[in-house]
PDB file of N, CA and C in Angstrom:
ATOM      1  N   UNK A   1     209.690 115.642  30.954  1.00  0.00           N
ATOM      2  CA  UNK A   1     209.516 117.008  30.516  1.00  0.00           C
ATOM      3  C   UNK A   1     208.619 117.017  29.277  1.00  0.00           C
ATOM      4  N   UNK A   2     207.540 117.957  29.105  1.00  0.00           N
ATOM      5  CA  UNK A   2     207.104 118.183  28.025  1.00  0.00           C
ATOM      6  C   UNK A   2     207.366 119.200  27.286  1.00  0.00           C
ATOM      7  N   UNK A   3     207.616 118.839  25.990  1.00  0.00           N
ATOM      8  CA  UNK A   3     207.937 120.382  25.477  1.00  0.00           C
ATOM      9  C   UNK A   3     207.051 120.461  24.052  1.00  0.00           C
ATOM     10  N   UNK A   4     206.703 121.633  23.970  1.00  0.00           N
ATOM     11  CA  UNK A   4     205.842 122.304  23.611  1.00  0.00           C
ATOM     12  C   UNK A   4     206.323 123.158  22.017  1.00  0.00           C
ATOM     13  N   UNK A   5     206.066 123.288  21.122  1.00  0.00           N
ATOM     14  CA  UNK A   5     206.319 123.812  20.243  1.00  0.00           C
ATOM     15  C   UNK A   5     204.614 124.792  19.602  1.00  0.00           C
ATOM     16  N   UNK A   6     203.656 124.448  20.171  1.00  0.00           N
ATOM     17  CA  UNK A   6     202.350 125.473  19.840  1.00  0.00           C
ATOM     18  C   UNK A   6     202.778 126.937  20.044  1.00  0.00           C
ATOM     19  N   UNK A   7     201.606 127.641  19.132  1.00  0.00           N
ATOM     20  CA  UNK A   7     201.763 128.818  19.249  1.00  0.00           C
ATOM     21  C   UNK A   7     200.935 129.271  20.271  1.00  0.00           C
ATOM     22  N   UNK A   8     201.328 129.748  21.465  1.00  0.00           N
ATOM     23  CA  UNK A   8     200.036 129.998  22.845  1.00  0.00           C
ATOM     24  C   UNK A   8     200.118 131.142  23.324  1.00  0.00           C
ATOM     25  N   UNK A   9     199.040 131.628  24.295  1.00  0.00           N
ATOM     26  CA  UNK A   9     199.713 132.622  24.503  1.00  0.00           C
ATOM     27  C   UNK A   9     200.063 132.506  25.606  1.00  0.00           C
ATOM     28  N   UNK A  10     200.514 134.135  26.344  1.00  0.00           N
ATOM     29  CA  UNK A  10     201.261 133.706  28.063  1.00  0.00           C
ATOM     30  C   UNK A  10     200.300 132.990  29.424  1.00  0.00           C
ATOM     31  N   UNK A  11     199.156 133.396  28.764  1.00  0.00           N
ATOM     32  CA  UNK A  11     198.134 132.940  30.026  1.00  0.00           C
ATOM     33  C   UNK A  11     198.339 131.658  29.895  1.00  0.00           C
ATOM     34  N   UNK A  12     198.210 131.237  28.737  1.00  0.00           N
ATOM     35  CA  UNK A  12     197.868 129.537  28.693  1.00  0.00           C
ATOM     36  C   UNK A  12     199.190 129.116  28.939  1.00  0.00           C
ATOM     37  N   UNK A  13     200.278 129.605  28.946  1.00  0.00           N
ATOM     38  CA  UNK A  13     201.874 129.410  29.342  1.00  0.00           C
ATOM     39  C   UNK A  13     201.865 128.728  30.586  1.00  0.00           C
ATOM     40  N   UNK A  14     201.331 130.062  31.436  1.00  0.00           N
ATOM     41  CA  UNK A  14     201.472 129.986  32.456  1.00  0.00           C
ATOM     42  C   UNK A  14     200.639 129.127  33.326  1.00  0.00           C
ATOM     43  N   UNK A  15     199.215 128.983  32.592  1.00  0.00           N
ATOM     44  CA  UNK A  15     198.421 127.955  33.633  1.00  0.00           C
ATOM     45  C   UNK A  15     199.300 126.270  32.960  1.00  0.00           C
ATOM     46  N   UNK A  16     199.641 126.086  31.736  1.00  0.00           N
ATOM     47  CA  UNK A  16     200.465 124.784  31.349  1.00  0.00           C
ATOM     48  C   UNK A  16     201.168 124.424  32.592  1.00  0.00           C
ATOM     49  N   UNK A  17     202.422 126.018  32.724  1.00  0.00           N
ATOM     50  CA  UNK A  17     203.193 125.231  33.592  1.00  0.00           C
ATOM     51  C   UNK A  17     203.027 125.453  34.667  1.00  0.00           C
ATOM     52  N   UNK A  18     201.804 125.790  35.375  1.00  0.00           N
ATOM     53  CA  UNK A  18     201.905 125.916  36.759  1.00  0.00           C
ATOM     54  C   UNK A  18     201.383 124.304  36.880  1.00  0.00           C
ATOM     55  N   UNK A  19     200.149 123.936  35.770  1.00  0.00           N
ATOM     56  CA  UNK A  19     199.839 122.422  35.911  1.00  0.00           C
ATOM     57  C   UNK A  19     200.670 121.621  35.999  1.00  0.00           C
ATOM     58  N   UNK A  20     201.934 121.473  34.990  1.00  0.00           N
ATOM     59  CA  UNK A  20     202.838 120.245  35.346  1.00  0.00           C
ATOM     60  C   UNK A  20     203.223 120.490  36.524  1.00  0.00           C
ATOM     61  N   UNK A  21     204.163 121.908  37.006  1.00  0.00           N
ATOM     62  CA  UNK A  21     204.583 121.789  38.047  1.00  0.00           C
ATOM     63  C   UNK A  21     203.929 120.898  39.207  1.00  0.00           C
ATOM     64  N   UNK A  22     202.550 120.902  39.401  1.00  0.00           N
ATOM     65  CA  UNK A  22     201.566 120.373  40.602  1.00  0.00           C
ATOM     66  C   UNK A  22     201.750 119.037  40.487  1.00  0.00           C
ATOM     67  N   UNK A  23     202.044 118.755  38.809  1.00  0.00           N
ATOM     68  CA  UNK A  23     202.350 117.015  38.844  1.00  0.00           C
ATOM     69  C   UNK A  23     203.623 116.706  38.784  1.00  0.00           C
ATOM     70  N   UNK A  24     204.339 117.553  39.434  1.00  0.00           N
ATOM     71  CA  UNK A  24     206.191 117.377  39.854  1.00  0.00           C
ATOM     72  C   UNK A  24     206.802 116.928  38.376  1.00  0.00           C
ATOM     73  N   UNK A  25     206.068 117.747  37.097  1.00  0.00           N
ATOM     74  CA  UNK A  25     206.230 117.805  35.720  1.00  0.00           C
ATOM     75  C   UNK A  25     207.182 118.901  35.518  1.00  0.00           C
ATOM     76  N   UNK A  26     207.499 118.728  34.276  1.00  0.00           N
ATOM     77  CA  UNK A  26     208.190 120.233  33.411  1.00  0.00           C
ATOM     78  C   UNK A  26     207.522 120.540  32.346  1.00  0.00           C
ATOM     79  N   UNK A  27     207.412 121.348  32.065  1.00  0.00           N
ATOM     80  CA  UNK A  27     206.487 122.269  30.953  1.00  0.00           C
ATOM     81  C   UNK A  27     208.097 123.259  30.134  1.00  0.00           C
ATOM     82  N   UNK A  28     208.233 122.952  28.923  1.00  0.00           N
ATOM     83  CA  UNK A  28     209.253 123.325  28.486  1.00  0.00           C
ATOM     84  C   UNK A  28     208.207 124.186  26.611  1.00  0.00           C
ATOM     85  N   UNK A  29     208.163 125.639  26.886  1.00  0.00           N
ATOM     86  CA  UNK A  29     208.111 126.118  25.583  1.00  0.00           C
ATOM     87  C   UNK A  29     209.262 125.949  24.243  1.00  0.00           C
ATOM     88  N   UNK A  30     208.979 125.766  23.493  1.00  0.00           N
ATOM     89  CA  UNK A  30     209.924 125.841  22.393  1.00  0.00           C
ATOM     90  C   UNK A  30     209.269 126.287  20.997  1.00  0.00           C
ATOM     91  N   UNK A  31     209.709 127.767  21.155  1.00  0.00           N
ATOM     92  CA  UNK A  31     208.970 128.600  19.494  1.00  0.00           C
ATOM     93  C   UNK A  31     209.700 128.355  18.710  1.00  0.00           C
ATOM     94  N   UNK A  32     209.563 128.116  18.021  1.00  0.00           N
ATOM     95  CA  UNK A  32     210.186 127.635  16.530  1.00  0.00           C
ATOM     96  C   UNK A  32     209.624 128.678  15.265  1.00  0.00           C
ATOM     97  N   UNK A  33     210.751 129.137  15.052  1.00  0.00           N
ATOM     98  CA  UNK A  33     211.002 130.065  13.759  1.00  0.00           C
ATOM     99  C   UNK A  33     211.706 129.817  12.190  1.00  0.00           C
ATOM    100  N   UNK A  34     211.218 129.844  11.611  1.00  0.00           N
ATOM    101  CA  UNK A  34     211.949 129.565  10.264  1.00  0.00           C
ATOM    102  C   UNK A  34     211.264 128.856   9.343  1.00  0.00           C
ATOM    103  N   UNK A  35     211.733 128.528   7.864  1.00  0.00           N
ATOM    104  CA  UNK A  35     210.749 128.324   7.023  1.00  0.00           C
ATOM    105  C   UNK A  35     211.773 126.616   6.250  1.00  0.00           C
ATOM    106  N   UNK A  36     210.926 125.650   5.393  1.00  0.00           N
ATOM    107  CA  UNK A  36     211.227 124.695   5.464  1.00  0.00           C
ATOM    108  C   UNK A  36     212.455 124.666   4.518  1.00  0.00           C
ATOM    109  N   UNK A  37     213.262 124.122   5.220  1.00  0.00           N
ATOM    110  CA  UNK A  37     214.473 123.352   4.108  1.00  0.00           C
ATOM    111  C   UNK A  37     216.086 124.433   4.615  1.00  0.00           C
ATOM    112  N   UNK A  38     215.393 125.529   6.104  1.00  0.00           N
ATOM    113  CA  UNK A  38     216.543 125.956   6.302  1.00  0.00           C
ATOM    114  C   UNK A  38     216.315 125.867   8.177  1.00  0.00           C
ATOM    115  N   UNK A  39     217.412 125.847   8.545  1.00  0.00           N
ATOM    116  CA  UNK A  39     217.857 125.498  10.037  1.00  0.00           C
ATOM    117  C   UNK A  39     217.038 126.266  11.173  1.00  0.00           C
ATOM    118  N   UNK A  40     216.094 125.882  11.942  1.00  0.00           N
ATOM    119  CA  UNK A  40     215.149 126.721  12.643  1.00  0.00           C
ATOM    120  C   UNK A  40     216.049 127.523  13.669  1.00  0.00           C
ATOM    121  N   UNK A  41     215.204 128.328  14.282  1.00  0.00           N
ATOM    122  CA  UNK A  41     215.637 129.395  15.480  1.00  0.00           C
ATOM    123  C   UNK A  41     214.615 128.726  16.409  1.00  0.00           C
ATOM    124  N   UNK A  42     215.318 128.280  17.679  1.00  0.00           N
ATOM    125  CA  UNK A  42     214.315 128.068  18.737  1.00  0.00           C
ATOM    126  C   UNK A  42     214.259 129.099  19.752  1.00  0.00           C
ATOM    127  N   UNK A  43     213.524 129.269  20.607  1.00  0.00           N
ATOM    128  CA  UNK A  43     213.357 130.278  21.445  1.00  0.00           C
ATOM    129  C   UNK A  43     212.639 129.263  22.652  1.00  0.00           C
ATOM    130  N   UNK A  44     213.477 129.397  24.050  1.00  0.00           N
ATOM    131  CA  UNK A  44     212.448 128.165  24.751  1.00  0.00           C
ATOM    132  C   UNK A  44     212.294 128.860  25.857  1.00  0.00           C
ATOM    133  N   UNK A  45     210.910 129.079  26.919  1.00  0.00           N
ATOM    134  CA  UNK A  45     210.448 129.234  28.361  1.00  0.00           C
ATOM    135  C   UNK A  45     210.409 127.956  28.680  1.00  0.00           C
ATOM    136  N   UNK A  46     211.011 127.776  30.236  1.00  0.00           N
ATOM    137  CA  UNK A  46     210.537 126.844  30.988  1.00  0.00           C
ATOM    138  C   UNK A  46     210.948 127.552  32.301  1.00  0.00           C
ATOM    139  N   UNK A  47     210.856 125.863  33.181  1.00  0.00           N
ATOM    140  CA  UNK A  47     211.296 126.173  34.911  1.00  0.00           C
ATOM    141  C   UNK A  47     212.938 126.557  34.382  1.00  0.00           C
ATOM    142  N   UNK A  48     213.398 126.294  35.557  1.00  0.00           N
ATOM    143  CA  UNK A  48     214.510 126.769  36.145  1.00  0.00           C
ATOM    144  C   UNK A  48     215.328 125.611  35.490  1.00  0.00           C
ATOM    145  N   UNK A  49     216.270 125.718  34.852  1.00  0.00           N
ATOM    146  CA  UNK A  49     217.190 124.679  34.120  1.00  0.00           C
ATOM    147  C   UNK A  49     216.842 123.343  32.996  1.00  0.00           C
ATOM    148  N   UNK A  50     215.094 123.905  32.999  1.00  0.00           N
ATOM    149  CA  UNK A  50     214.290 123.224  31.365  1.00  0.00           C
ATOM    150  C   UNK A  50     215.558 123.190  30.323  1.00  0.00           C
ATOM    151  N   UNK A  51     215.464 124.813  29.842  1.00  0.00           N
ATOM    152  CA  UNK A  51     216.275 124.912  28.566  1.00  0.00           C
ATOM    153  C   UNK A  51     217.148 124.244  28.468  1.00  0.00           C
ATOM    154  N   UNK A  52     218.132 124.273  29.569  1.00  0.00           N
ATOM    155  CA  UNK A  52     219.542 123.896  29.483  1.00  0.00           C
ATOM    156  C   UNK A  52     219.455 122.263  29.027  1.00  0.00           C
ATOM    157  N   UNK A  53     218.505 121.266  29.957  1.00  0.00           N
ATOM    158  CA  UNK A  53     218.146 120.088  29.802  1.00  0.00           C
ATOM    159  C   UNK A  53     218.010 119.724  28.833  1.00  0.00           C
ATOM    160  N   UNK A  54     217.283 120.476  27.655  1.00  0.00           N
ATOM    161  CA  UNK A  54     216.268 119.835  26.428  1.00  0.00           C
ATOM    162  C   UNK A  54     217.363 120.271  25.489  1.00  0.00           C
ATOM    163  N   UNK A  55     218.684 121.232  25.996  1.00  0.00           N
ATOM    164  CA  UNK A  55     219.872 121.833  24.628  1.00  0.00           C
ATOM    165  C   UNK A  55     220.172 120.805  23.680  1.00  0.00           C
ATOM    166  N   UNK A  56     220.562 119.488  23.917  1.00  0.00           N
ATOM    167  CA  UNK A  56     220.521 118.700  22.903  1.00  0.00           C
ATOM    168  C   UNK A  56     219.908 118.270  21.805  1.00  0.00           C
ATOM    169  N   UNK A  57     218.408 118.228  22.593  1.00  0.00           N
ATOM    170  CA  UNK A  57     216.964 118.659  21.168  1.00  0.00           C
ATOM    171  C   UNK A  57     217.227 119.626  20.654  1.00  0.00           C
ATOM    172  N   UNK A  58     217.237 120.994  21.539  1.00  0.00           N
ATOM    173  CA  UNK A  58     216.917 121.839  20.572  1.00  0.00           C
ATOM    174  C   UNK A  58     217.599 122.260  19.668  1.00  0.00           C
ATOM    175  N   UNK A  59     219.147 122.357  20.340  1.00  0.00           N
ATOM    176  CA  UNK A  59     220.271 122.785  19.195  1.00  0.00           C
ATOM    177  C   UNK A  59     220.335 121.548  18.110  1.00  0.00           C
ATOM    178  N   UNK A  60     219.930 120.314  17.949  1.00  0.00           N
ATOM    179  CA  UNK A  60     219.418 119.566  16.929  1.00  0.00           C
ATOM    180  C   UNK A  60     218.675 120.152  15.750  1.00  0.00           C
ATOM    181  N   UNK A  61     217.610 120.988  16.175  1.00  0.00           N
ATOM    182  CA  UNK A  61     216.179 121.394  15.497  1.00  0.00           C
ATOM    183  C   UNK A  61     216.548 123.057  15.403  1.00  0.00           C
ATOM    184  N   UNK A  62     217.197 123.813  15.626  1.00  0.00           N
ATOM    185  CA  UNK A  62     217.477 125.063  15.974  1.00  0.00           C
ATOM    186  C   UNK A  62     218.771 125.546  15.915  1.00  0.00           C
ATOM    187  N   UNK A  63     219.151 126.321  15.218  1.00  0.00           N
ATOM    188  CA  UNK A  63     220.306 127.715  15.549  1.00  0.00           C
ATOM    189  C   UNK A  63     220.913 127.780  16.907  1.00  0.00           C
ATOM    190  N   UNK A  64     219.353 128.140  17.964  1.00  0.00           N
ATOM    191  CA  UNK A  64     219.861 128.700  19.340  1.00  0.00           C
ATOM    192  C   UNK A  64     218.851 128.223  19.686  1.00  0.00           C
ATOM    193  N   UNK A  65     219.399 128.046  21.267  1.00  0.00           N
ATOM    194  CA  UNK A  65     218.270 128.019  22.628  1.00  0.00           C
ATOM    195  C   UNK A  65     218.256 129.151  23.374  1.00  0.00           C
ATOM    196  N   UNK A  66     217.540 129.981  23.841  1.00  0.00           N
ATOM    197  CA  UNK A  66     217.445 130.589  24.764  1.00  0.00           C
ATOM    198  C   UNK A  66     216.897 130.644  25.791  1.00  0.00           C
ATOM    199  N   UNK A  67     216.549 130.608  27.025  1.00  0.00           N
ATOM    200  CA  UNK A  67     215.735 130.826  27.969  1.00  0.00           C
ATOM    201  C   UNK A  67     215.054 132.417  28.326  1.00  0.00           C
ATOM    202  N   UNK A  68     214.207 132.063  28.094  1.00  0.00           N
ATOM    203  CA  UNK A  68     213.265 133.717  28.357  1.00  0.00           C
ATOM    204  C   UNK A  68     211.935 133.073  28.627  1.00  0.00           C
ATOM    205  N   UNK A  69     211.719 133.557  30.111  1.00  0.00           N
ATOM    206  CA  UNK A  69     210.194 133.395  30.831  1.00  0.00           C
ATOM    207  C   UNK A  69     209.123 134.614  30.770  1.00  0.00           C
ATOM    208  N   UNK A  70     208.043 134.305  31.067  1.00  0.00           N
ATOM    209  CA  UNK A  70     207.166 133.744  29.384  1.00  0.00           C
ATOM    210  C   UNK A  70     206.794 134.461  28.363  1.00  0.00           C
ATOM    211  N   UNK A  71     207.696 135.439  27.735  1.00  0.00           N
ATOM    212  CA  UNK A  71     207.964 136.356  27.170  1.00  0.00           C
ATOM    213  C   UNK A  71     208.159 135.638  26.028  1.00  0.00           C
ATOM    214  N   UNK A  72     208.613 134.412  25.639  1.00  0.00           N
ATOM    215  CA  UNK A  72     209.139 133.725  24.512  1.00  0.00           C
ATOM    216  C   UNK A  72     207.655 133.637  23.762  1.00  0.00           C
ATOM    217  N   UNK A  73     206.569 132.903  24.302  1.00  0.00           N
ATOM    218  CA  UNK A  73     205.097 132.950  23.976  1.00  0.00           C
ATOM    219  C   UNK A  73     204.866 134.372  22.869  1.00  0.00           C
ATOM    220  N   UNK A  74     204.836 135.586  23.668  1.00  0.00           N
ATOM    221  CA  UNK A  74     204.718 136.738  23.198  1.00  0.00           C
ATOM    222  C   UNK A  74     205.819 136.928  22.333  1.00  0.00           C
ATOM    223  N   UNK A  75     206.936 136.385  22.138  1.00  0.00           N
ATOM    224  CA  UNK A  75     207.766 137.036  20.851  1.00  0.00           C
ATOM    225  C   UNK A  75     207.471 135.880  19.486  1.00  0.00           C
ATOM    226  N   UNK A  76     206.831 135.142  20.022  1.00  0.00           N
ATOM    227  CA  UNK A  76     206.045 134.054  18.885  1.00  0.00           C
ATOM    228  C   UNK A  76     204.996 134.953  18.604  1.00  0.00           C
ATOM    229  N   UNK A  77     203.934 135.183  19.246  1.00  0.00           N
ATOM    230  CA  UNK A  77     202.859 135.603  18.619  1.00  0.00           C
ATOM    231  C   UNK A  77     203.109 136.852  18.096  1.00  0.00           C
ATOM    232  N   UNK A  78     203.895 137.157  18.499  1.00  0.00           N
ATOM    233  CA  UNK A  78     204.375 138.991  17.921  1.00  0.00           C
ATOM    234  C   UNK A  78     204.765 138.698  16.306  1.00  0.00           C
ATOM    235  N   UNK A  79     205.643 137.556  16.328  1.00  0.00           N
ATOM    236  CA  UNK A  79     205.640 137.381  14.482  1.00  0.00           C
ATOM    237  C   UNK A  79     205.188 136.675  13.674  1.00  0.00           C
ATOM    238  N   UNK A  80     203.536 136.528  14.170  1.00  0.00           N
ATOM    239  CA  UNK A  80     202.876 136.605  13.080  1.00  0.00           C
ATOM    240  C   UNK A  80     202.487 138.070  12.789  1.00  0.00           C
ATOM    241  N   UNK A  81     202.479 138.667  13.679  1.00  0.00           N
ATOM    242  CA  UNK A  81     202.682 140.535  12.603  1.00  0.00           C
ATOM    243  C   UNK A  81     202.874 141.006  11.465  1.00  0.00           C
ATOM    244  N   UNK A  82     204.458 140.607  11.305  1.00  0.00           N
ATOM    245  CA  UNK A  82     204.996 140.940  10.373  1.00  0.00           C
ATOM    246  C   UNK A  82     204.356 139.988   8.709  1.00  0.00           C
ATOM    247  N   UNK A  83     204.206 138.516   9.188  1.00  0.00           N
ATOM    248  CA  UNK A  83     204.044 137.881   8.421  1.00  0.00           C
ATOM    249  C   UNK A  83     202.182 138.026   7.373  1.00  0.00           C
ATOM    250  N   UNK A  84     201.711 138.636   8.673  1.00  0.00           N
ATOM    251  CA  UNK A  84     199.879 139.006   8.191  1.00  0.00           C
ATOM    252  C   UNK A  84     200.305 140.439   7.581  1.00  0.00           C
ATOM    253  N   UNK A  85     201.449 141.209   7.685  1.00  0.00           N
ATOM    254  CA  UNK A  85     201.276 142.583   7.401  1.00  0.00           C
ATOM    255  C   UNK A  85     201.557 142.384   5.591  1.00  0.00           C
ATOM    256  N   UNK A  86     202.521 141.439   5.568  1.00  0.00           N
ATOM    257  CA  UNK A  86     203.217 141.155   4.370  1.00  0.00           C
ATOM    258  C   UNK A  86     202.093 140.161   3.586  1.00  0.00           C
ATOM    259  N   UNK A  87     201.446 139.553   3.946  1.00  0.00           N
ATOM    260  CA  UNK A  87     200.726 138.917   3.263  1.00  0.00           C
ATOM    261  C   UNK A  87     199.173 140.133   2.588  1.00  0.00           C
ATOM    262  N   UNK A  88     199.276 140.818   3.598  1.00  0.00           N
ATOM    263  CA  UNK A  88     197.503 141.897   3.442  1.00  0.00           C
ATOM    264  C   UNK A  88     198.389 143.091   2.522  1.00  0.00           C
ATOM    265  N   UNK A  89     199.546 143.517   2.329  1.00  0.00           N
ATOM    266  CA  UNK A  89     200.750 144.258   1.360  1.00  0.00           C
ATOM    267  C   UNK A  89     200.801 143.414  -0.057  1.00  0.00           C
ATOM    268  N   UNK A  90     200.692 142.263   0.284  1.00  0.00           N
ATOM    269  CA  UNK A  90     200.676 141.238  -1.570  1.00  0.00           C
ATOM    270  C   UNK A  90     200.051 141.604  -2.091  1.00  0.00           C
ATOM    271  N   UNK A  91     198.526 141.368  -1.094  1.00  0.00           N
ATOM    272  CA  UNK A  91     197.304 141.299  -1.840  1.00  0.00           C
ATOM    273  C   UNK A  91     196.711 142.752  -2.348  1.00  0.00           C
ATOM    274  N   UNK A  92     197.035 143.856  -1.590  1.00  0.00           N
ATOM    275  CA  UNK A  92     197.186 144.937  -2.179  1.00  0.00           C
ATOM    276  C   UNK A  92     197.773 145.269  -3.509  1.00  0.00           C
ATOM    277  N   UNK A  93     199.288 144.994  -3.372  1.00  0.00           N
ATOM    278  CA  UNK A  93     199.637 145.342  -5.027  1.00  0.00           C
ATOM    279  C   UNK A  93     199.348 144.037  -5.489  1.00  0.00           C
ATOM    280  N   UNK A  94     198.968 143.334  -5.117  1.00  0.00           N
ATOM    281  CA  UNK A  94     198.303 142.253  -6.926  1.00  0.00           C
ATOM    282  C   UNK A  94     197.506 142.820  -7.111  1.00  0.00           C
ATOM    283  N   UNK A  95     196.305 143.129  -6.176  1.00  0.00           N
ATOM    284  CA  UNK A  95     195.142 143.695  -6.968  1.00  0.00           C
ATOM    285  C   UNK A  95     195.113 145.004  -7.708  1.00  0.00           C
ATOM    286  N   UNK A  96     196.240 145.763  -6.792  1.00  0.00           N
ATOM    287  CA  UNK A  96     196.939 146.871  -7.994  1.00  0.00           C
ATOM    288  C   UNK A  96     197.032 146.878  -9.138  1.00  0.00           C
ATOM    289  N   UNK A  97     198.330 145.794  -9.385  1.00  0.00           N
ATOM    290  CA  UNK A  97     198.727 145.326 -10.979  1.00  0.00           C
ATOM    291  C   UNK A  97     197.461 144.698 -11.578  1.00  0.00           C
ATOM    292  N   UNK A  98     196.647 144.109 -11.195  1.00  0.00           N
ATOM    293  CA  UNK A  98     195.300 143.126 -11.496  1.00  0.00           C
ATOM    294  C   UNK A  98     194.933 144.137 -12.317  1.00  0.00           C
ATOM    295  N   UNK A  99     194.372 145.228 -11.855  1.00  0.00           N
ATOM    296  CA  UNK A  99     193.272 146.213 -12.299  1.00  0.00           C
ATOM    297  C   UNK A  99     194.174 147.070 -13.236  1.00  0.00           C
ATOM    298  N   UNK A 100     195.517 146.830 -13.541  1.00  0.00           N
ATOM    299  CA  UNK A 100     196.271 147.378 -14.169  1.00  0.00           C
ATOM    300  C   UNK A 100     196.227 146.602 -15.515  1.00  0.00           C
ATOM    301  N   UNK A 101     195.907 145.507 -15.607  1.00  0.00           N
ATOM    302  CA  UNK A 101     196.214 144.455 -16.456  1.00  0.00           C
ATOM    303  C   UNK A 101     197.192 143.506 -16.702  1.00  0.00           C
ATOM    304  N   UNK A 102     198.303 143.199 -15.959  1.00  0.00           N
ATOM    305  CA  UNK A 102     199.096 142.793 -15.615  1.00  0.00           C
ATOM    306  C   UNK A 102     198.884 141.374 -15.108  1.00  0.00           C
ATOM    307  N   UNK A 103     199.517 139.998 -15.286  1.00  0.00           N
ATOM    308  CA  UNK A 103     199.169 138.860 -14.899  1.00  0.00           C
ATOM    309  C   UNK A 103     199.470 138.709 -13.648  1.00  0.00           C
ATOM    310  N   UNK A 104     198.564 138.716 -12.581  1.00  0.00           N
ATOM    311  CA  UNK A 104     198.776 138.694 -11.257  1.00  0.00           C
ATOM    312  C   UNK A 104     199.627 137.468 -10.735  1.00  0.00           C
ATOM    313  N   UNK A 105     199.349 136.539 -11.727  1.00  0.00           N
ATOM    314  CA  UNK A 105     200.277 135.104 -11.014  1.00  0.00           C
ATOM    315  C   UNK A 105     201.856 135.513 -11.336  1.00  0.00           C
ATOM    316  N   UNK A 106     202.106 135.850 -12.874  1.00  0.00           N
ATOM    317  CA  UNK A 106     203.243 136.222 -13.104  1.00  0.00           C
ATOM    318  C   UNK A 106     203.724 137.320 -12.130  1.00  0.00           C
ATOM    319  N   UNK A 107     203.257 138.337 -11.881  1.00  0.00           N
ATOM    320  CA  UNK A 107     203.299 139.327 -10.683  1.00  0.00           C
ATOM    321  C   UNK A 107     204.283 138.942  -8.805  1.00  0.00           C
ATOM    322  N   UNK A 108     203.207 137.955  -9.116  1.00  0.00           N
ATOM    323  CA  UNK A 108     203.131 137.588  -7.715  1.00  0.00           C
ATOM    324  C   UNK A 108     205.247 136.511  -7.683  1.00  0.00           C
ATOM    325  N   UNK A 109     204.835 136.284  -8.493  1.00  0.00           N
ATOM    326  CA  UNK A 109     206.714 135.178  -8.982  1.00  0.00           C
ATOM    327  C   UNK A 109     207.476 136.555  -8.358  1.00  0.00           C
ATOM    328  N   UNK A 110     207.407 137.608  -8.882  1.00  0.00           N
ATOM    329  CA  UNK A 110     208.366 138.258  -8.672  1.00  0.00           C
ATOM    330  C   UNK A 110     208.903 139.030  -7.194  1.00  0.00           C
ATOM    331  N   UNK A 111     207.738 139.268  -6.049  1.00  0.00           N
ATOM    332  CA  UNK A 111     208.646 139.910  -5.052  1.00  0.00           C
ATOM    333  C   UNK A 111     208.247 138.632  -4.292  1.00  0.00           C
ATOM    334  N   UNK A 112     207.600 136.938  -4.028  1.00  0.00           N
ATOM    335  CA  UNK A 112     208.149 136.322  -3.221  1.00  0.00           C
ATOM    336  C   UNK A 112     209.337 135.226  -4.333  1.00  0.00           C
ATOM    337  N   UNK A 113     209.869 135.667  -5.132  1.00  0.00           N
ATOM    338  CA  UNK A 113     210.916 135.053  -5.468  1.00  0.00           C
ATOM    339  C   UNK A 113     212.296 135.724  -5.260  1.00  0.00           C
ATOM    340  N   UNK A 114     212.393 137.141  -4.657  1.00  0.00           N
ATOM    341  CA  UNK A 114     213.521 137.761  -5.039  1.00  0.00           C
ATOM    342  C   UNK A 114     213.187 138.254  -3.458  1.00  0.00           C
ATOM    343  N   UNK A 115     212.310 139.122  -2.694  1.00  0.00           N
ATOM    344  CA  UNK A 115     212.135 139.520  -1.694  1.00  0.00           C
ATOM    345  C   UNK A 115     212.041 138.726  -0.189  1.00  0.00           C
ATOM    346  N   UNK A 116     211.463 137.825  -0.661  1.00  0.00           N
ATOM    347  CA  UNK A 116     210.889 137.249   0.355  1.00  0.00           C
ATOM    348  C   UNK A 116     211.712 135.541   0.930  1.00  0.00           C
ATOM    349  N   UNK A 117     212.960 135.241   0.346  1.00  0.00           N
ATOM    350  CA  UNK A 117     214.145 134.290   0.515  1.00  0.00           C
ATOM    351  C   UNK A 117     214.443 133.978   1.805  1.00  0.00           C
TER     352      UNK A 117
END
C-alpha cells in the first residue's frame, strides 16, 4: 500500500489510484492536519478497506482516521483558505499599526501569541 500524505487535488487522486489499482496496488490518501508539537488529525481516501488497514499508522500519527472518497483531497485543500485568509488579515493590520507608528514586530507577538494557539 502506498500512502500518501501530499496535498493533491481530486483529479490527481483519482488518476493515483486508478494507477495502483492497474498494478493490483493500493493508493491510500492521508491529510494531515495540525501544527508541530501537538497530535495530528488524519483524514484518509482509499479503496475499499485501505483506511481500516493503515489504522495502526494512522491512529499512531493522528487523533482519527476516517474514510471519505475523494472528498478528503478537497477538505485538505479547502484549509488552506482559512489559513491564506488569516495570513493576508495579519498583514493588513500590521501595516495598519505600521503606518500608525506602532512596532509591527512587537504587534505581530500579540494576536499569533494569544489568538492563534
Amino acid at each position: 500500500m502506498h500512502i500518501s500524505s501530499c496535498t493533491i487535488g481530486v483529479a490527481l487522486w483519482l488518476l493515483l489510484a486508478d494507477g495502483h489499482a492497474q498494478g493490483a496496488q493500493r493508493f491510500l490518501s492521508a491529510a494531515v492536519f495540525g501544527r508541530p508539537g501537538a497530535r495530528l488529525y488524519v483524514i484518509a481516501a482509499g479503496g475499499p478497506g485501505s483506511a481500516k488497514d493503515a489504522a495502526p499508522l494512522l491512529d499512531a500519527i493522528g487523533q482519527r482516521a476516517s474514510d471519505s472518497r475523494p472528498g478528503t483531497n478537497l477538505v485538505e485543500l479547502s484549509g488552506t483558505i482559512p489559513i491564506a485568509s488569516v495570513i493576508d488579515a495579519l498583514g493588513g493590520a500590521a501595516a495598519l499599526v505600521g503606518e500608525g507608528g506602532v512596532d509591527v514586530r512587537q504587534y505581530l507577538h500579540i494576536p499569533t501569541s494569544t489568538l492563534f494557539l
